[in-house]
C-alpha atoms as a PDB file:
ATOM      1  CA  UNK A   1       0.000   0.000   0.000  1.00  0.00           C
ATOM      2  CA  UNK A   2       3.012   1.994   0.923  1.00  0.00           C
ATOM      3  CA  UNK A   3       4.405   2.057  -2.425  1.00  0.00           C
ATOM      4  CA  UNK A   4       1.080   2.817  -4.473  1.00  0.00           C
ATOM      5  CA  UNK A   5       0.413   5.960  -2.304  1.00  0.00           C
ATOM      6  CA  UNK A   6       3.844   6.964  -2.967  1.00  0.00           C
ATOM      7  CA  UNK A   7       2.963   6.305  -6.866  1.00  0.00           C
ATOM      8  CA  UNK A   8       0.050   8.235  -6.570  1.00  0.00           C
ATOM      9  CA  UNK A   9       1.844  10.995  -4.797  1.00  0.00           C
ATOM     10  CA  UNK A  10       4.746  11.272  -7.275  1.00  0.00           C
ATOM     11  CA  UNK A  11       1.748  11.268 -10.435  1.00  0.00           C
ATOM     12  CA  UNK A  12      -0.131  13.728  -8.680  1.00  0.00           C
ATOM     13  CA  UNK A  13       3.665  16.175  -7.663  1.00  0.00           C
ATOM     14  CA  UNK A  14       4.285  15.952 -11.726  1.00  0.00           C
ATOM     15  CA  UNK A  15       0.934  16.769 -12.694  1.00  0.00           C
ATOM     16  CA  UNK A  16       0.886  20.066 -10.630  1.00  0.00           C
ATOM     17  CA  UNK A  17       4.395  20.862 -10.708  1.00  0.00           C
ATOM     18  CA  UNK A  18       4.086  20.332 -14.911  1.00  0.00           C
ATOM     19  CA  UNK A  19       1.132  22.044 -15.184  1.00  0.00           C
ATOM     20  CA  UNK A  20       2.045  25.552 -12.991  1.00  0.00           C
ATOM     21  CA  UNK A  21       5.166  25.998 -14.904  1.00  0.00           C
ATOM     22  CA  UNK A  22       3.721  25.287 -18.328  1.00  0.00           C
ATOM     23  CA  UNK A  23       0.886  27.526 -17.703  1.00  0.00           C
ATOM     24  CA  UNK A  24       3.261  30.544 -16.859  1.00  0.00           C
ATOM     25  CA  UNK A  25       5.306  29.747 -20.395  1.00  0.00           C
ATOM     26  CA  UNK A  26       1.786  28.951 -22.420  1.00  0.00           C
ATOM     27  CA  UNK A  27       0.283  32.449 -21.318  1.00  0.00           C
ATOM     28  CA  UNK A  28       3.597  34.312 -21.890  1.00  0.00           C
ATOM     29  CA  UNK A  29       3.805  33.162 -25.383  1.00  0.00           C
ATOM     30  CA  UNK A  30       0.267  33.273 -26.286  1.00  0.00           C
ATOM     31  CA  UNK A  31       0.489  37.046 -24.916  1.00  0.00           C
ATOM     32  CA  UNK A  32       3.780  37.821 -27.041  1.00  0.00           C
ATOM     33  CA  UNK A  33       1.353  37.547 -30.353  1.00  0.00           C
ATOM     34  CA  UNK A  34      -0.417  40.073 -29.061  1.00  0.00           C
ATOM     35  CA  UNK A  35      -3.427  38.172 -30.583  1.00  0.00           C
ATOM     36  CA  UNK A  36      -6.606  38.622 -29.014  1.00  0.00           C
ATOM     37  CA  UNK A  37      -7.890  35.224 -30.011  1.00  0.00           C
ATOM     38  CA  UNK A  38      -4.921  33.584 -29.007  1.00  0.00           C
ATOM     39  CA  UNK A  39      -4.661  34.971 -25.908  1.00  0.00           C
ATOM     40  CA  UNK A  40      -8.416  34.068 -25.172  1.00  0.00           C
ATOM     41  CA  UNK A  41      -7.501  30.624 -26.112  1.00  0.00           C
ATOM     42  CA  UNK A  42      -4.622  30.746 -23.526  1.00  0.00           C
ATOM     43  CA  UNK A  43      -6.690  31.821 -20.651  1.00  0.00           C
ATOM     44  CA  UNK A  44      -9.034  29.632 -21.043  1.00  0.00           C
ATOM     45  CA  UNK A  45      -7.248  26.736 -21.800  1.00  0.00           C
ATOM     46  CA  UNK A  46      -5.093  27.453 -18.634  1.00  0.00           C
ATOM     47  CA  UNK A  47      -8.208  28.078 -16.368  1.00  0.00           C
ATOM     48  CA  UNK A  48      -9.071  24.324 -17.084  1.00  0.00           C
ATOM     49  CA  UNK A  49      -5.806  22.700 -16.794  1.00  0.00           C
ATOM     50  CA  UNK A  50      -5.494  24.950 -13.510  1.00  0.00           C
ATOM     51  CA  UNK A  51      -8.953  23.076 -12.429  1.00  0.00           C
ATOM     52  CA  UNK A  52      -8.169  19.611 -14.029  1.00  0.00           C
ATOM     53  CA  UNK A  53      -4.025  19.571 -12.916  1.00  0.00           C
ATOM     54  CA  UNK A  54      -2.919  21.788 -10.840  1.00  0.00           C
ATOM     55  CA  UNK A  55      -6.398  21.816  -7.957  1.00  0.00           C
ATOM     56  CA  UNK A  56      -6.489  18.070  -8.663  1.00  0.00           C
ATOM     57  CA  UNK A  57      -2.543  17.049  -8.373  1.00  0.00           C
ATOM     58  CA  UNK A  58      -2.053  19.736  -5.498  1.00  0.00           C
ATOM     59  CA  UNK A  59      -5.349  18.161  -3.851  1.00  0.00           C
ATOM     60  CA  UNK A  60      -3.530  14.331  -4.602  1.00  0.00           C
ATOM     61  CA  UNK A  61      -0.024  15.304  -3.321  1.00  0.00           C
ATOM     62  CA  UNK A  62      -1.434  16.758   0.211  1.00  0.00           C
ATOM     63  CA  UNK A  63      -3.282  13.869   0.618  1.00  0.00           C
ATOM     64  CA  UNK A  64      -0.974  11.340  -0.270  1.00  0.00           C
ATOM     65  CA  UNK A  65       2.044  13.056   1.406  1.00  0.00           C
ATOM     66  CA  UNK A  66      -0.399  13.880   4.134  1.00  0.00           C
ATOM     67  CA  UNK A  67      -0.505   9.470   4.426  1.00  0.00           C
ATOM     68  CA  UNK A  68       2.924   8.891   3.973  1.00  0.00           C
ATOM     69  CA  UNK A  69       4.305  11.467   6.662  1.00  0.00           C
ATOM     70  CA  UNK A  70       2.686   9.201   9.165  1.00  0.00           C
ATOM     71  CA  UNK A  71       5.435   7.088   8.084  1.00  0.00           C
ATOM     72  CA  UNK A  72       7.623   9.532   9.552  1.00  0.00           C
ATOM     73  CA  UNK A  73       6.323  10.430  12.944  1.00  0.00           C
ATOM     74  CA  UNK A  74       3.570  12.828  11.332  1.00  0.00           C
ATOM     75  CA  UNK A  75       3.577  16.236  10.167  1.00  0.00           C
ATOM     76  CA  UNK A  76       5.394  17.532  13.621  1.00  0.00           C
ATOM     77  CA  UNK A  77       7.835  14.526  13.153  1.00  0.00           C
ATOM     78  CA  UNK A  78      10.428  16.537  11.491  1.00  0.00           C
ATOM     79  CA  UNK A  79      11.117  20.275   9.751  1.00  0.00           C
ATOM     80  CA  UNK A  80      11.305  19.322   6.070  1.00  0.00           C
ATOM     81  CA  UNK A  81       7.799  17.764   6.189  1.00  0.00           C
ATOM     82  CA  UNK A  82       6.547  21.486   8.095  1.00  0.00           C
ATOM     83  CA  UNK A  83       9.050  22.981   5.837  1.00  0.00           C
ATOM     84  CA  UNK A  84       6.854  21.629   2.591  1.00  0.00           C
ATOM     85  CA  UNK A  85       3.278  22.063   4.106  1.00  0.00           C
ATOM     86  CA  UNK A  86       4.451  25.688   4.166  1.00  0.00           C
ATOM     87  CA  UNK A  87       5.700  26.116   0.825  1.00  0.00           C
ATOM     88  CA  UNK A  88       2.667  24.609  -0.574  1.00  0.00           C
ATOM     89  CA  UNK A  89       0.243  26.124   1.420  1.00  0.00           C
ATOM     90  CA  UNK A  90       1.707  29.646   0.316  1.00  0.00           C
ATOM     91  CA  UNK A  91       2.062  28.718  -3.049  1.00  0.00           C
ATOM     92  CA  UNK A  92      -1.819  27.442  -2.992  1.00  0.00           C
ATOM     93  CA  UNK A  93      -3.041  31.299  -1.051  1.00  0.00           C
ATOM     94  CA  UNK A  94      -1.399  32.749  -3.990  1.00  0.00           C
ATOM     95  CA  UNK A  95      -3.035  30.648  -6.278  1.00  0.00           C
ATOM     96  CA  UNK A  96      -6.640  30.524  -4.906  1.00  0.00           C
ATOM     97  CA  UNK A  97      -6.751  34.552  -4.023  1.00  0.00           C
ATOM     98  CA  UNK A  98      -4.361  36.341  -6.397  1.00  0.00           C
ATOM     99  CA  UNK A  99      -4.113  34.048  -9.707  1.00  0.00           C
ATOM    100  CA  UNK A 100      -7.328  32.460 -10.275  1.00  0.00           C
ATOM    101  CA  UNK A 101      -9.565  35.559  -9.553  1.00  0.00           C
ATOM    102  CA  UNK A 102      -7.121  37.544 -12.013  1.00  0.00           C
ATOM    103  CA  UNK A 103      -7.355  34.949 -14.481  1.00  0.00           C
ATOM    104  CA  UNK A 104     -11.023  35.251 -14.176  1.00  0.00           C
ATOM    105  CA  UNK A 105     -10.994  39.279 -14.694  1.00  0.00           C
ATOM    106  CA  UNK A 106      -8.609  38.652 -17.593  1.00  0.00           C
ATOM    107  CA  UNK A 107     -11.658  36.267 -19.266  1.00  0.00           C
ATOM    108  CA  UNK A 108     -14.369  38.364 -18.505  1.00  0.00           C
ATOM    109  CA  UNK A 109     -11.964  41.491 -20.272  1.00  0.00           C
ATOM    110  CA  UNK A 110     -11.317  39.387 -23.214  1.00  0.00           C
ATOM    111  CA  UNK A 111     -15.180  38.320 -23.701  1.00  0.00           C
ATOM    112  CA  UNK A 112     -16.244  41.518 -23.992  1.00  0.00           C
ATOM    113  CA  UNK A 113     -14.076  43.110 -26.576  1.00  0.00           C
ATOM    114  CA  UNK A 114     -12.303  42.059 -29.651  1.00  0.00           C
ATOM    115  CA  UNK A 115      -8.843  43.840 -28.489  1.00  0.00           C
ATOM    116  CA  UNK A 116      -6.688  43.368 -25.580  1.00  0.00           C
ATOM    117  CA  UNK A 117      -6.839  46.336 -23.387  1.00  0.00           C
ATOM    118  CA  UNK A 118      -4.538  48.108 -21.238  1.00  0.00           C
ATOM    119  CA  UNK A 119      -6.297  46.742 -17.457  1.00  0.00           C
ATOM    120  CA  UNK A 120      -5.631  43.096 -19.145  1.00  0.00           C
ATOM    121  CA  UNK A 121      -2.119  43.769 -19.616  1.00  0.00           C
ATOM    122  CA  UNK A 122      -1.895  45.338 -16.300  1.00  0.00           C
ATOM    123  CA  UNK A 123      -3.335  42.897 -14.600  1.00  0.00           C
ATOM    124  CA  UNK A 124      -1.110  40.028 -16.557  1.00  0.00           C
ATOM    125  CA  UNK A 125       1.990  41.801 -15.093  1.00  0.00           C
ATOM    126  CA  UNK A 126       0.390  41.014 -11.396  1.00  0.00           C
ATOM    127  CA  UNK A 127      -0.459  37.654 -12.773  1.00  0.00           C
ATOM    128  CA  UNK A 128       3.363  36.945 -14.325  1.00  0.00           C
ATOM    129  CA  UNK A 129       4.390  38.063 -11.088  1.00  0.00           C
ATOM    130  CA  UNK A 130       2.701  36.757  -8.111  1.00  0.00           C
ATOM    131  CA  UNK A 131       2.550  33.440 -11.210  1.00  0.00           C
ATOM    132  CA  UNK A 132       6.371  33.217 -10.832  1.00  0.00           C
ATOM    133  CA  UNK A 133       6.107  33.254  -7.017  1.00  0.00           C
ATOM    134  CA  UNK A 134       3.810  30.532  -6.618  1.00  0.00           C
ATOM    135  CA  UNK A 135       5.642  28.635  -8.863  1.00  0.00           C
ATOM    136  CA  UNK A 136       9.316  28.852  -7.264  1.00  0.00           C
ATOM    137  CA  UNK A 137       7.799  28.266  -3.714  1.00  0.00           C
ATOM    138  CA  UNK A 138       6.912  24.621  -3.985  1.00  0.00           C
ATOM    139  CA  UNK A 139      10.369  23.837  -5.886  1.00  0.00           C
ATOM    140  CA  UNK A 140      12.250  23.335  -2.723  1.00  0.00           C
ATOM    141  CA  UNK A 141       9.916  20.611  -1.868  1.00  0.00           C
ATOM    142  CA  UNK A 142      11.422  18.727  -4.574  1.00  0.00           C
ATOM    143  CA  UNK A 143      14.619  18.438  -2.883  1.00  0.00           C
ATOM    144  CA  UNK A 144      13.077  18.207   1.031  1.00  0.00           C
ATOM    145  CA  UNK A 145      10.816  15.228  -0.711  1.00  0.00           C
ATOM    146  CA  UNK A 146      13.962  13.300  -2.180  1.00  0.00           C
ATOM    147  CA  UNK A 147      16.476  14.281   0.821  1.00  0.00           C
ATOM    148  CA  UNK A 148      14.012  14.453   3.402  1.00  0.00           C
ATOM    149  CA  UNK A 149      16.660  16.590   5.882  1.00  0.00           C
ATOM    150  CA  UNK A 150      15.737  17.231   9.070  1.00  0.00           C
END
């Protein structure tokens, strides 16, 4: 049982950890056309991989890791387990109450014109942003996961 959860957990790391950076490059080069149609392609298309990948494999690692750091003493067993619930957790607040409601503006902007207009573009800066952030915090897990320091 051991070994599927840790499976599962290792599926469900690469899905959201493939899908958060991928998203930041797909939007980024969709919005380099300049294309209004592209770019409403883009958002969309990265509002449901954020849904189908990146909620999903986020929701499958904590509850996976969640099972296997019993395996270690539980979640107050040692730092890098605390260490990654952090990271995550930050990395998800971003995403839930920054990204996702921007992303959301950004489609309701691009329904209702045919051009991209200057509060879309200012709020993709904010989006590139506080995007990079929430990507680089759950890196480190990577290595706490693999090493598992204390």
């Amino acid at each position: 049982m051991a070994s599927n959860l840790k499976l599962i957990h290792l599926v469900c790391a690469c899905l959201f950890l493939g899908n958060v950076i991928v998203s930041g490059i797909w939007a980024l080069l969709a919005e380099r056309t300049r294309n209004h149609a592209i770019i409403q392609f883009s958002n969309r298309m990265v509002l449901i991989t954020d849904v189908l990948f990146t909620l999903l494999g986020s929701l499958g690692v904590v509850w996976t890791g969640h099972g296997m750091a019993e395996n270690f003493g539980g979640v107050e067993g040692h730092p890098w387990i605390q260490w990654s619930y952090a990271l995550l957790s930050f990395s998800g607040l971003i995403w839930l109450f920054v990204l996702v409601p921007i992303q959301l503006k950004q489609r309701a902007l691009l329904r209702h014109t045919d051009t991209v207009c200057p509060a879309y573009w200012r709020l993709s800066r904010i989006w590139q942003i506080a995007g990079a952030i929430a990507t680089l915090l759950p890196l480190p897990i990577v290595y706490l996961m693999v090493n598992k320091t204390s």
